[in-house]
Protein backbone atom coordinates (compact mmCIF):
# COMPACT_ATOMS: atom_id res chain seq x y z
CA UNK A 1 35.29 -82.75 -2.09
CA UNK A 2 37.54 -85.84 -1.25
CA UNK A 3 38.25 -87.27 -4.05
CA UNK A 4 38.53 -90.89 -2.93
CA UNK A 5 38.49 -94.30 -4.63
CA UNK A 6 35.39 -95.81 -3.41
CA UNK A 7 33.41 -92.81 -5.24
CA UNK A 8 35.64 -93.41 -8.33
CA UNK A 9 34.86 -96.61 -8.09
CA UNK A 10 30.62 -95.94 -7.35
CA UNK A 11 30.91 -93.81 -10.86
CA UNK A 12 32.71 -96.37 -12.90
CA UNK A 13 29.81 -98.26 -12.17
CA UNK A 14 27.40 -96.12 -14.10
CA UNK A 15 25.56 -96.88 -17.66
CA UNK A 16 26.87 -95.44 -20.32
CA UNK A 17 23.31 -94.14 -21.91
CA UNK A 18 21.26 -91.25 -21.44
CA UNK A 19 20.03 -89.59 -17.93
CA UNK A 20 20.30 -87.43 -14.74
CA UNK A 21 22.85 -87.41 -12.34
CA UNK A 22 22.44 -85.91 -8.63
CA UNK A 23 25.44 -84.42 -6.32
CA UNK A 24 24.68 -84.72 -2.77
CA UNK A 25 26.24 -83.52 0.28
CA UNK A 26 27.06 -85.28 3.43
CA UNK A 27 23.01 -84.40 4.58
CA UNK A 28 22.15 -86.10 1.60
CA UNK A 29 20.98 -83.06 -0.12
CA UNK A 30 20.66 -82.94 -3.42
CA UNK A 31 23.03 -79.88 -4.33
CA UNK A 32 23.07 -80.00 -8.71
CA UNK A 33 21.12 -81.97 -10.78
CA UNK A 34 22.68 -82.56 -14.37
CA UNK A 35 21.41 -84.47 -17.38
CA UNK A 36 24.17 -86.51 -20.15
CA UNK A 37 23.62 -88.21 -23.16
CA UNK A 38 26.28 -90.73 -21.57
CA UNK A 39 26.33 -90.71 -17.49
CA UNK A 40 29.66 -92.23 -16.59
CA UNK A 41 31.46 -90.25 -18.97
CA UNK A 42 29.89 -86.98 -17.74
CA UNK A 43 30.49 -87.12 -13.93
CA UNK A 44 33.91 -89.16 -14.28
CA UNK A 45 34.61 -85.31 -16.21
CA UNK A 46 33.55 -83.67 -12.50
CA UNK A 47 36.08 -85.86 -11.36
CA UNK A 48 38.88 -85.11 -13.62
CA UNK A 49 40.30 -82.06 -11.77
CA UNK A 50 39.64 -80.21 -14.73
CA UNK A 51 36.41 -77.87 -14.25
CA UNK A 52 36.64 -74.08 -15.33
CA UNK A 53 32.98 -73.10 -13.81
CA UNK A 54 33.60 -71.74 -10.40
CA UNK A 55 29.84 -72.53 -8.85
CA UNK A 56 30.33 -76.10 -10.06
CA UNK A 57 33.63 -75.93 -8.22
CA UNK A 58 32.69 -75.02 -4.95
CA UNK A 59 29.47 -77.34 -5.82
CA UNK A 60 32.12 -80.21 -5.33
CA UNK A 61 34.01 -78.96 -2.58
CA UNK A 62 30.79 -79.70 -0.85
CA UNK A 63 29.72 -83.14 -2.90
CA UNK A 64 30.20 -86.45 -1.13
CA UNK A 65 27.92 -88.49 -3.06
CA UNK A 66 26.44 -88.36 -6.51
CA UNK A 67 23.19 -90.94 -7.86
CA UNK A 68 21.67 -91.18 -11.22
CA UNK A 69 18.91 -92.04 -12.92
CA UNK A 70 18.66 -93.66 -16.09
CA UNK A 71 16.33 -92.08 -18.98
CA UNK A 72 15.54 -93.91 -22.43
CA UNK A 73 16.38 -91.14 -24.66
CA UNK A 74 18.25 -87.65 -24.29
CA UNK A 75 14.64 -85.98 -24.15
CA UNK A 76 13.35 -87.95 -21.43
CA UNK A 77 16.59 -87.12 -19.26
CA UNK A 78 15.93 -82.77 -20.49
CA UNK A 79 12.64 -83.21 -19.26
CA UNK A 80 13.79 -85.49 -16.36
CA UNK A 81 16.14 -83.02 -15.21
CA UNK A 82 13.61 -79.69 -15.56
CA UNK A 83 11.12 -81.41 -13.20
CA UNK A 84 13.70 -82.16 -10.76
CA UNK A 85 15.68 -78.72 -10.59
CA UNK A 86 11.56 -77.05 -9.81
CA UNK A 87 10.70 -79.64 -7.44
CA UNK A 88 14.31 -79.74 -5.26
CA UNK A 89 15.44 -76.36 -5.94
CA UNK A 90 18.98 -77.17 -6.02
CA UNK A 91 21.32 -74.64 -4.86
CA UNK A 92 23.73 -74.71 -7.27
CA UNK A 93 21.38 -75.05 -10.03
CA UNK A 94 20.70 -71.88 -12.33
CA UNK A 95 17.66 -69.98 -10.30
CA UNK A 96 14.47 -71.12 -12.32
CA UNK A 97 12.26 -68.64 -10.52
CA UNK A 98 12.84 -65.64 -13.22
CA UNK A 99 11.19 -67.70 -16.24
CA UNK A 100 11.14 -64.41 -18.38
CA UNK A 101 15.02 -65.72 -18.54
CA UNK A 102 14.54 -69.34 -20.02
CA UNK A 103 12.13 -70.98 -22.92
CA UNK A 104 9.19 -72.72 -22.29
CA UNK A 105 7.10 -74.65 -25.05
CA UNK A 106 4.45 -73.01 -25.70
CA UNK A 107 0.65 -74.96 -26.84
CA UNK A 108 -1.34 -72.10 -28.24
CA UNK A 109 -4.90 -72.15 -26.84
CA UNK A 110 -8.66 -71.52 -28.57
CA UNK A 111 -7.40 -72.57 -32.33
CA UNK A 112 -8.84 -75.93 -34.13
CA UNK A 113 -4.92 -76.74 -34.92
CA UNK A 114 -2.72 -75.34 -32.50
CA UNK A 115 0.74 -74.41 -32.99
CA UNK A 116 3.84 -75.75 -30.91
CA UNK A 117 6.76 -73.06 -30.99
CA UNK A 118 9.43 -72.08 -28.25
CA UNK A 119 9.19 -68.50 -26.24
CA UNK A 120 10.13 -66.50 -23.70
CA UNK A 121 7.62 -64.75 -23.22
CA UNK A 122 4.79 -66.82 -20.56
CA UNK A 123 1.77 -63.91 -21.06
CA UNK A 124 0.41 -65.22 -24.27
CA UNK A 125 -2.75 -67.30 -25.26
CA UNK A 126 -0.78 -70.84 -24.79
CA UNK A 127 -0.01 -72.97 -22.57
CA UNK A 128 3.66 -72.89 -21.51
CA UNK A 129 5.26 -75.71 -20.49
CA UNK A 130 8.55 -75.25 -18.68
CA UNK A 131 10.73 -73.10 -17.97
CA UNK A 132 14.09 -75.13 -19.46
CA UNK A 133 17.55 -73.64 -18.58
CA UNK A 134 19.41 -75.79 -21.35
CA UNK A 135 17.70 -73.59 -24.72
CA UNK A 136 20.03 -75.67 -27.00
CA UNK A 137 18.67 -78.82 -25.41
CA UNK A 138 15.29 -77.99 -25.45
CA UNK A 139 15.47 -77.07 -29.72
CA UNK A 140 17.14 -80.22 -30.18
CA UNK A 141 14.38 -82.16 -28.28
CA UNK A 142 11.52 -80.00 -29.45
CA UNK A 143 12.80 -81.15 -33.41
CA UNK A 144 12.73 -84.81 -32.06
CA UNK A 145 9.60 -84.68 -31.08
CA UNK A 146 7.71 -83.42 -34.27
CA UNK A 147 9.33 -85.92 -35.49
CA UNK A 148 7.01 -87.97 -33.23
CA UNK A 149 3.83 -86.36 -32.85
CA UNK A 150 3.65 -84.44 -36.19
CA UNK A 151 3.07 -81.25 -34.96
CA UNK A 152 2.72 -77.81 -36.59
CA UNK A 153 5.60 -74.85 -35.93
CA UNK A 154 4.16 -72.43 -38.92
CA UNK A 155 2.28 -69.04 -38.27
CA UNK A 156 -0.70 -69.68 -40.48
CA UNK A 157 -3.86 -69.30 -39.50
CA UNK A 158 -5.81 -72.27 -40.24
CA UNK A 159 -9.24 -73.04 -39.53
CA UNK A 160 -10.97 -77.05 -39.95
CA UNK A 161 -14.39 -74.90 -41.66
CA UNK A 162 -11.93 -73.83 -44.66
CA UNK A 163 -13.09 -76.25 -47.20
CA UNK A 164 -10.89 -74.43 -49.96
CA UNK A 165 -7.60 -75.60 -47.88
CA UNK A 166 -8.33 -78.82 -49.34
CA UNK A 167 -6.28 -77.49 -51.95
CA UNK A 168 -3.33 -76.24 -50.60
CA UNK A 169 -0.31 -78.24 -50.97
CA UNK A 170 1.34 -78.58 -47.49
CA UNK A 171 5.08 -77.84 -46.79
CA UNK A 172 7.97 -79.94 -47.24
CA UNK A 173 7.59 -80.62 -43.04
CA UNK A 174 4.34 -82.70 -44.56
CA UNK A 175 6.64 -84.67 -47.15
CA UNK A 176 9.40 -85.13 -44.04
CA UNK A 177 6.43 -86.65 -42.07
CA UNK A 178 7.41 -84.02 -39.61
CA UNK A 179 3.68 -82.42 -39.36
CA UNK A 180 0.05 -83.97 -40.76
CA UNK A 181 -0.32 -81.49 -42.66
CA UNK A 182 -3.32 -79.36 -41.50
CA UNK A 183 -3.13 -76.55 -43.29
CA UNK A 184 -4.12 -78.82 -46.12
CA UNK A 185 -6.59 -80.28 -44.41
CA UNK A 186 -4.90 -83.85 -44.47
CA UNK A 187 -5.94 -84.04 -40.82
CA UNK A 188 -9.16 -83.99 -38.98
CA UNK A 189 -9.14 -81.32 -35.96
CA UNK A 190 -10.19 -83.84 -33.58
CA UNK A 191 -7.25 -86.16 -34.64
CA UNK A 192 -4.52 -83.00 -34.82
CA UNK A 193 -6.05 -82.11 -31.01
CA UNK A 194 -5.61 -85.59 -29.82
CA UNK A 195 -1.82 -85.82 -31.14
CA UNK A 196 -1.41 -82.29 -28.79
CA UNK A 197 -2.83 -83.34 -26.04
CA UNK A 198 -0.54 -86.78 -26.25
CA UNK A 199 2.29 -84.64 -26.53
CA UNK A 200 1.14 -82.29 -23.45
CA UNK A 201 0.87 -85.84 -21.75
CA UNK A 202 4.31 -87.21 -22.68
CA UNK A 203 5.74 -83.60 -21.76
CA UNK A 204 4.06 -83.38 -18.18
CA UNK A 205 6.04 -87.09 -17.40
CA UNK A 206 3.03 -89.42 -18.21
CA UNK A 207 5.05 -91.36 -21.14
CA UNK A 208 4.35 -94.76 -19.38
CA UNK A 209 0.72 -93.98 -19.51
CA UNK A 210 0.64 -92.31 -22.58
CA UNK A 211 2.04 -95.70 -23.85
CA UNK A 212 -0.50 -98.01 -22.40
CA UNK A 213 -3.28 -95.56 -23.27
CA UNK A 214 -1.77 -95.54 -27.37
CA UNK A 215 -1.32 -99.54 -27.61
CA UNK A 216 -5.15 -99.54 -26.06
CA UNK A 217 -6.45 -97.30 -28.60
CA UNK A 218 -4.55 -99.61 -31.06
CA UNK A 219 -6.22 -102.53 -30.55
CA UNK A 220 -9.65 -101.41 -29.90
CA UNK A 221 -9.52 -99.54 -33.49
CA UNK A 222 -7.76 -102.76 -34.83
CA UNK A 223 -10.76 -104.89 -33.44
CA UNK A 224 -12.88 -102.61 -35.35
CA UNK A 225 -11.10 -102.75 -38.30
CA UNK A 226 -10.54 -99.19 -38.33
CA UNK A 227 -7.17 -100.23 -39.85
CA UNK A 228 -6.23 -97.08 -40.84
CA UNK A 229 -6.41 -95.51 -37.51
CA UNK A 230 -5.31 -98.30 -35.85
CA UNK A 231 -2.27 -97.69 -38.03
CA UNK A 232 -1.62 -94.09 -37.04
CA UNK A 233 -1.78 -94.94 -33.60
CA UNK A 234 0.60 -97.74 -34.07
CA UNK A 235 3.09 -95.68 -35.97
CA UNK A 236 3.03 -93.22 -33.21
CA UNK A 237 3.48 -96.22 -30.50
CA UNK A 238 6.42 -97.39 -32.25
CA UNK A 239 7.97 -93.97 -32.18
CA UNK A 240 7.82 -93.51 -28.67
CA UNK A 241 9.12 -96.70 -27.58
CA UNK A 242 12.17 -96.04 -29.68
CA UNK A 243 12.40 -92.43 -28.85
CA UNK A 244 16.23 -92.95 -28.14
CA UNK A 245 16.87 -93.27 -31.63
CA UNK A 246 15.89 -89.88 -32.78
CA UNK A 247 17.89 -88.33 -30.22
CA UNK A 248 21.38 -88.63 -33.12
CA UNK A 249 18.60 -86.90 -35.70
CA UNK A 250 16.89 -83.79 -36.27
CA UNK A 251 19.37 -81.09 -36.21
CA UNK A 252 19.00 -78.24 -38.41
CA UNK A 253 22.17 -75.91 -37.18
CA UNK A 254 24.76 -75.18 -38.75
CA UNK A 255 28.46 -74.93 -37.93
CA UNK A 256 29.09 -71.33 -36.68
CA UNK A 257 32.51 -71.11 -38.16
CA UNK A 258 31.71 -71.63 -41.07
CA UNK A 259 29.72 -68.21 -42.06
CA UNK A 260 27.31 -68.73 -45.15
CA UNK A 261 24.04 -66.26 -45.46
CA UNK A 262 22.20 -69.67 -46.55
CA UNK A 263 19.26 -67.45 -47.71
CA UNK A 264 21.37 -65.47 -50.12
CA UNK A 265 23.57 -69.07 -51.38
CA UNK A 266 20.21 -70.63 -52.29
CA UNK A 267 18.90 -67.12 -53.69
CA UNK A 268 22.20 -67.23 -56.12
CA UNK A 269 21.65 -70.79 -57.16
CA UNK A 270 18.14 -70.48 -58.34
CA UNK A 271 19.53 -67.24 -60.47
CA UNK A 272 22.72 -68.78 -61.69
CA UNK A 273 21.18 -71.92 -62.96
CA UNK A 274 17.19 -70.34 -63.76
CA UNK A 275 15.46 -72.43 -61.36
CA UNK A 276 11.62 -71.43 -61.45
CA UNK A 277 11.56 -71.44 -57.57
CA UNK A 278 14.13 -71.47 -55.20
CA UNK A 279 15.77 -74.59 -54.15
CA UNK A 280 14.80 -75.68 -50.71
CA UNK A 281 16.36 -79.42 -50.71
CA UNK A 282 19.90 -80.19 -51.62
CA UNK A 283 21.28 -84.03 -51.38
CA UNK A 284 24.81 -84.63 -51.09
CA UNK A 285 26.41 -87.80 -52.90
CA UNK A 286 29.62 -89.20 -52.12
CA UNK A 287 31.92 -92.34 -52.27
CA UNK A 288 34.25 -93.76 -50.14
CA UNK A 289 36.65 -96.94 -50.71
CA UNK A 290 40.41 -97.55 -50.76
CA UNK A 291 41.52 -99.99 -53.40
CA UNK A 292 37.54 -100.90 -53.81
CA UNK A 293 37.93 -102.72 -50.16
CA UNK A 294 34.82 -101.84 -47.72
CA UNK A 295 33.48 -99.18 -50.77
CA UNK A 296 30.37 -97.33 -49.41
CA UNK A 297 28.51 -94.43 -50.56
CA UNK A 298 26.48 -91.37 -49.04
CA UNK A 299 23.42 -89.50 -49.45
CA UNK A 300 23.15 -86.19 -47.40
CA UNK A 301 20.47 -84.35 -47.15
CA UNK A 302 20.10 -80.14 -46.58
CA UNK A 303 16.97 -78.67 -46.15
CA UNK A 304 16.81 -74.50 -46.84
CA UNK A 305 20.54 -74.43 -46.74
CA UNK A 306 21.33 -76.74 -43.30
CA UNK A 307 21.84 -80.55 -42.54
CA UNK A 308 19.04 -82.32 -41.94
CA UNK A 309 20.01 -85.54 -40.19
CA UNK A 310 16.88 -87.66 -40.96
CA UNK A 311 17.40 -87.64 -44.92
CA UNK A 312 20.58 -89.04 -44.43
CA UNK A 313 21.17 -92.55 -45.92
CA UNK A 314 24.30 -94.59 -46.30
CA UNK A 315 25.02 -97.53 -48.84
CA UNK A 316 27.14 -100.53 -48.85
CA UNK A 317 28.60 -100.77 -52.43
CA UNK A 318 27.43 -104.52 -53.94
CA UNK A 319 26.99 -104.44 -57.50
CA UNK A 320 30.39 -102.75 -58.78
CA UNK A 321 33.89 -105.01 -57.82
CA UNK A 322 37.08 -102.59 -57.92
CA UNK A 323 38.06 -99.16 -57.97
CA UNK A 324 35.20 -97.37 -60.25
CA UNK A 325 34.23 -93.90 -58.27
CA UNK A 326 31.58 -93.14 -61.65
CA UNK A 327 30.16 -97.23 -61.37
CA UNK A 328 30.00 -96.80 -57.64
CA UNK A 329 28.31 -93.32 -58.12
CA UNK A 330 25.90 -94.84 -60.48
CA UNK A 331 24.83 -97.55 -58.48
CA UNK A 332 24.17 -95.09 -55.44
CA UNK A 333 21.90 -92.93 -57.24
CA UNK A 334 20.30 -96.12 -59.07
CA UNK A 335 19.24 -97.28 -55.92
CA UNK A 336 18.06 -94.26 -54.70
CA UNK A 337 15.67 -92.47 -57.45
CA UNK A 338 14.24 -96.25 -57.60
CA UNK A 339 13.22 -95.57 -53.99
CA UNK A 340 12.09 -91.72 -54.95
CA UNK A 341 10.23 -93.44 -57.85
CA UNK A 342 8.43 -95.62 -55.82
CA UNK A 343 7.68 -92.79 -53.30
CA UNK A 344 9.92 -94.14 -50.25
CA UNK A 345 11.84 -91.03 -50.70
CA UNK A 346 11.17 -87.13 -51.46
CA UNK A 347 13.13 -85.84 -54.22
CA UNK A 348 15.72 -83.51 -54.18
CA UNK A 349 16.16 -79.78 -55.88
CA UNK A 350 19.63 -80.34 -56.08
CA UNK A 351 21.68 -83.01 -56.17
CA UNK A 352 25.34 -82.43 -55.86
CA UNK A 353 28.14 -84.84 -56.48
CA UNK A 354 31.51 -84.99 -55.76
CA UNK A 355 33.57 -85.19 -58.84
CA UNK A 356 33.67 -83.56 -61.90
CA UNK A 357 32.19 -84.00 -65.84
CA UNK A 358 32.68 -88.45 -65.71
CA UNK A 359 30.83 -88.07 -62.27
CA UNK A 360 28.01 -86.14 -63.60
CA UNK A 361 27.55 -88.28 -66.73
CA UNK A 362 27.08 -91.56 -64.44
CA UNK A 363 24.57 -90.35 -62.19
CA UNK A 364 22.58 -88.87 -65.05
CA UNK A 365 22.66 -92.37 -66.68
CA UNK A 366 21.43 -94.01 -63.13
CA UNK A 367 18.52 -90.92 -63.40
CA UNK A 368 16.83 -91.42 -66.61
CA UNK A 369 15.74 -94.94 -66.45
CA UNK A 370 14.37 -94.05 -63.00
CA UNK A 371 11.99 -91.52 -63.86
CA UNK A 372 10.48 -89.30 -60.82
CA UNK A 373 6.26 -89.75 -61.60
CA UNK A 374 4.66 -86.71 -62.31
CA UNK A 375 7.66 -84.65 -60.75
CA UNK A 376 10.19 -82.27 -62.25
CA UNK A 377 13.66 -84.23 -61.95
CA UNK A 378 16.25 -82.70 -60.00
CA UNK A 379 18.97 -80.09 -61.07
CA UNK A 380 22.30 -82.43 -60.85
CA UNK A 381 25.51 -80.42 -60.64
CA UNK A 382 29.21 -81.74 -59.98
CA UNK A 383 31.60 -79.94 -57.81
CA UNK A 384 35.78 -80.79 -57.89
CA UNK A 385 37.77 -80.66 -55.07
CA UNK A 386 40.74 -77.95 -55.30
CA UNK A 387 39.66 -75.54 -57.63
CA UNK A 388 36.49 -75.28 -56.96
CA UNK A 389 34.97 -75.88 -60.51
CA UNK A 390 31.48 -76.15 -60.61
CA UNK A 391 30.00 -78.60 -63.48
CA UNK A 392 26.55 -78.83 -64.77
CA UNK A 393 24.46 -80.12 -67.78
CA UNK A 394 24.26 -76.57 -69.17
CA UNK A 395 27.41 -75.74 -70.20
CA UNK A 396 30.32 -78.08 -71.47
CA UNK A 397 32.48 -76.10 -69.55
CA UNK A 398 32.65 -75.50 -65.59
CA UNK A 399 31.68 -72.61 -63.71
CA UNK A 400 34.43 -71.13 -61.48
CA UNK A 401 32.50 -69.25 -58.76
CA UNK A 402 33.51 -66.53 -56.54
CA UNK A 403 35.21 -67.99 -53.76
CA UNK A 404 33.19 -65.34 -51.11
CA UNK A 405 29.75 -66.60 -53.25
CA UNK A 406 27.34 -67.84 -50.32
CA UNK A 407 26.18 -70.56 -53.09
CA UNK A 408 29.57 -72.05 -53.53
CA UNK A 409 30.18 -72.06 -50.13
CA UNK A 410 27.04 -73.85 -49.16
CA UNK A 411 27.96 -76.33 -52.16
CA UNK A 412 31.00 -76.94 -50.66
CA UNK A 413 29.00 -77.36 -47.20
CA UNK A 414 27.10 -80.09 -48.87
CA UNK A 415 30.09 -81.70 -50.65
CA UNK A 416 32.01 -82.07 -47.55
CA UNK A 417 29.10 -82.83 -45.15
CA UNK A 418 28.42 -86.12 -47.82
CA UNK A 419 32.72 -86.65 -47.94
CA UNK A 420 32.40 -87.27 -43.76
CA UNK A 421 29.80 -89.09 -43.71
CA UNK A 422 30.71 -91.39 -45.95
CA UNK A 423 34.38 -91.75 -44.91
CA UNK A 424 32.53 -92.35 -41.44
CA UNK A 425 31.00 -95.40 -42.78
CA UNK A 426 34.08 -96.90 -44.47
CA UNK A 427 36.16 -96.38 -41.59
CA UNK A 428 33.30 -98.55 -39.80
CA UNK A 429 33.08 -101.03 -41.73
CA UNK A 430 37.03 -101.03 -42.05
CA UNK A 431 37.39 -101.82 -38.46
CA UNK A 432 34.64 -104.14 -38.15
CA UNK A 433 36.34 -106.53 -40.63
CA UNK A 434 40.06 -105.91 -39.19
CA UNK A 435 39.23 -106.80 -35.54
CA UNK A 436 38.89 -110.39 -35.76
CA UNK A 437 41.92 -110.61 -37.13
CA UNK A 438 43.82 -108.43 -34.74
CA UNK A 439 42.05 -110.93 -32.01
CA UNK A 440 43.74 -113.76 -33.67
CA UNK A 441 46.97 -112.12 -33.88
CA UNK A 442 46.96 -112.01 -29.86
């Protein structure tokens, strides 16, 4: 492929948000289609020089052209980009004809609340929709969208004629707002079948529809002040218009390098400190400020021992002037279990700080007066940087853990996950207030 200006030039012209891009020959076949969270930066990499995958190489050799088209989130450009590889059968696209190879999203079929899971496997009582070559992709925008239409991922068989489900207490997904909740009956099965059937709609490439249909349904229920329902289907409207801003949520992997049997560190935590059950949510708290200029603070959220991006929440230091980690620390969690007390927020098992005893005694002061209703507060532990040492209200002195024990590792998971993202923050806010004066300094 000629490398000349005029396409450099055709690329640098590209958005910078989510979509799909097409490489064409001189025929004006379409020979790969692609999908990027940021187009111009993704095929200005094909142009680099730098590519390592031989069929994209050759793929280019043959490329004179290249088109996009712009998506509103990451999961409209995955889904963009599936319909497009089965309907133009690229060449240089992975072969999509052996979908035993790739996942599909699978409906199940015949069940008053049916389940929406990933498989392989296309000979099952569901309906499968796919296949999707990127699997990473497709768990990432699978999470995103349960996010949006509540869905359920558990095994359980539930049934709507099981009055006595009234009483079970749903998971935490239910607290996350992540599923309705059916197998505590806190949805009707016509409602939970409708939601499925919107996301089969959005999924098949009807989102503009969907859409109109939703803000329809809105008004008409509004008009008969069905408020409640009108509600739903407004929360649910709003969702989807703003789908792009899930996309940064709603991952629950962790970091392969750094090894932790999370079952086994949250096992040893609920032995080490007695816990009745085992600990399922851990928040992170952290501070960061330099010379009490731009001081912020972070929450962090983990969810059966990985990150989970929604619960995280960020604050802007305004009630403590100076350097005063503990003050800052207090004010953080202050404002927080007022927001867990009011029920904005779900409360933690854990909460972890970093810092040591002065930390510790802080946060517990910012606890008390902010009393959880009617819940069990959470177990609040300290850990120090550089030894390790592991404080609690149990003991006067610290724990020193095994440095191969899968609890203090995912502690220190948690510590440092809250450390970045509140250094992130800072260092935002930093250069926010710097660049006007490095404009005037010009």
């Amino acid at each position: 492929m000629a490398h000349d200006e005029k396409l450099k030039e055709k690329v640098a012209e590209f958005p910078t948000g989510p979509g799909v891009y097409l490489w064409k020959d001189d025929a004006g076949r379409v020979l790969y289609v692609g999908k990027a969270k940021n187009l111009r930066a993704r095929v200005r990499s094909y142009l680099s020089g730098r590519l390592d995958d031989p069929r994209k190489k050759e793929m280019l050799r043959r490329a004179t052209d290249v088109e996009f088209l712009e998506t509103d989130s990451e999961v409209d450009a995955l889904l963009l980009e599936n319909r497009l590889i089965k309907d133009l059968q690229p060449k240089y696209n992975v072969d999509l004809k052996d979908s035993k190879s790739f996942l599909c999203i699978a409906v199940e079929k015949g069940v008053d609340f049916p389940r929406v899971y990933l498989t392989r496997d296309r000979n099952l009582n569901a309906t499968c929709i796919g296949p999707f070559t990127d699997a990473r992709g497709l768990r990432r925008a699978l999470r995103i969208l349960q996010k949006v239409f509540r869905f359920r991922s558990c095994t359980q068989e539930i049934r709507a004629d099981e009055a006595k489900r009234r009483f079970v207490r749903p998971c935490l997904l239910f607290n996350l707002k992540f599923c309705t909740g059916p197998c505590g009956l806190r949805i009707s099965r016509e409602a939970y079948r409708e939601s499925v059937a919107q996301l089969k709609q959005f999924l098949s490439g009807k989102k503009s529809r969907l859409i109109k249909t939703l803000r329809e349904k809105m008004e008409k229920t509004a008009s008969e002040r069905r408020f409640e329902e009108a509600a739903a289907y407004r929360d649910r409207l709003s969702a989807l218009e703003s789908l792009a801003k899930y996309s940064k949520y709603g991952d629950f992997g962790v970091d392969e390098s750094f090894r932790i049997d999370l079952a086994k560190g949250l096992d040893e935590l609920m032995l080490i400190f007695k816990m009745s059950v085992k600990p399922r949510v851990i928040d992170g708290l952290d501070i960061a400020t330099i010379g009490g200029a731009e001081s912020v603070g972070s929450i962090v959220r983990f969810v059966d021992g990985a990150p989970f991006k929604d619960g995280y929440r960020r604050y802007r230091i305004k009630w403590v002037a100076g350097v005063d980690d503990c003050a800052m620390m207090r004010e953080v969690a202050t404002r927080r279990f007022s927001r867990i007390a009011s029920g904005e927020e779900t409360r933690p098992d854990i909460l972890l700080i970093d810092g040591g005893r002065g930390q510790l005694g802080a946060v517990r002061e910012a606890m008390n007066p902010a009393a959880i209703r009617d819940e069990k507060e959470p177990l609040l532990l300290a850990l120090a940087k550089k030894e390790e040492l592991l404080y609690s209200e149990f003991s006067e002195e610290p724990a020193r853990l095994p440095r191969r024990s899968d609890a203090l590792r995912l502690l220190m998971y948690v510590r440092d996950e809250a450390h970045r993202f509140a250094q992130h923050y800072h260092h935002l806010l930093r250069r926010k207030r710097q660049r006007p004066e490095r404009a005037g300094e010009k």
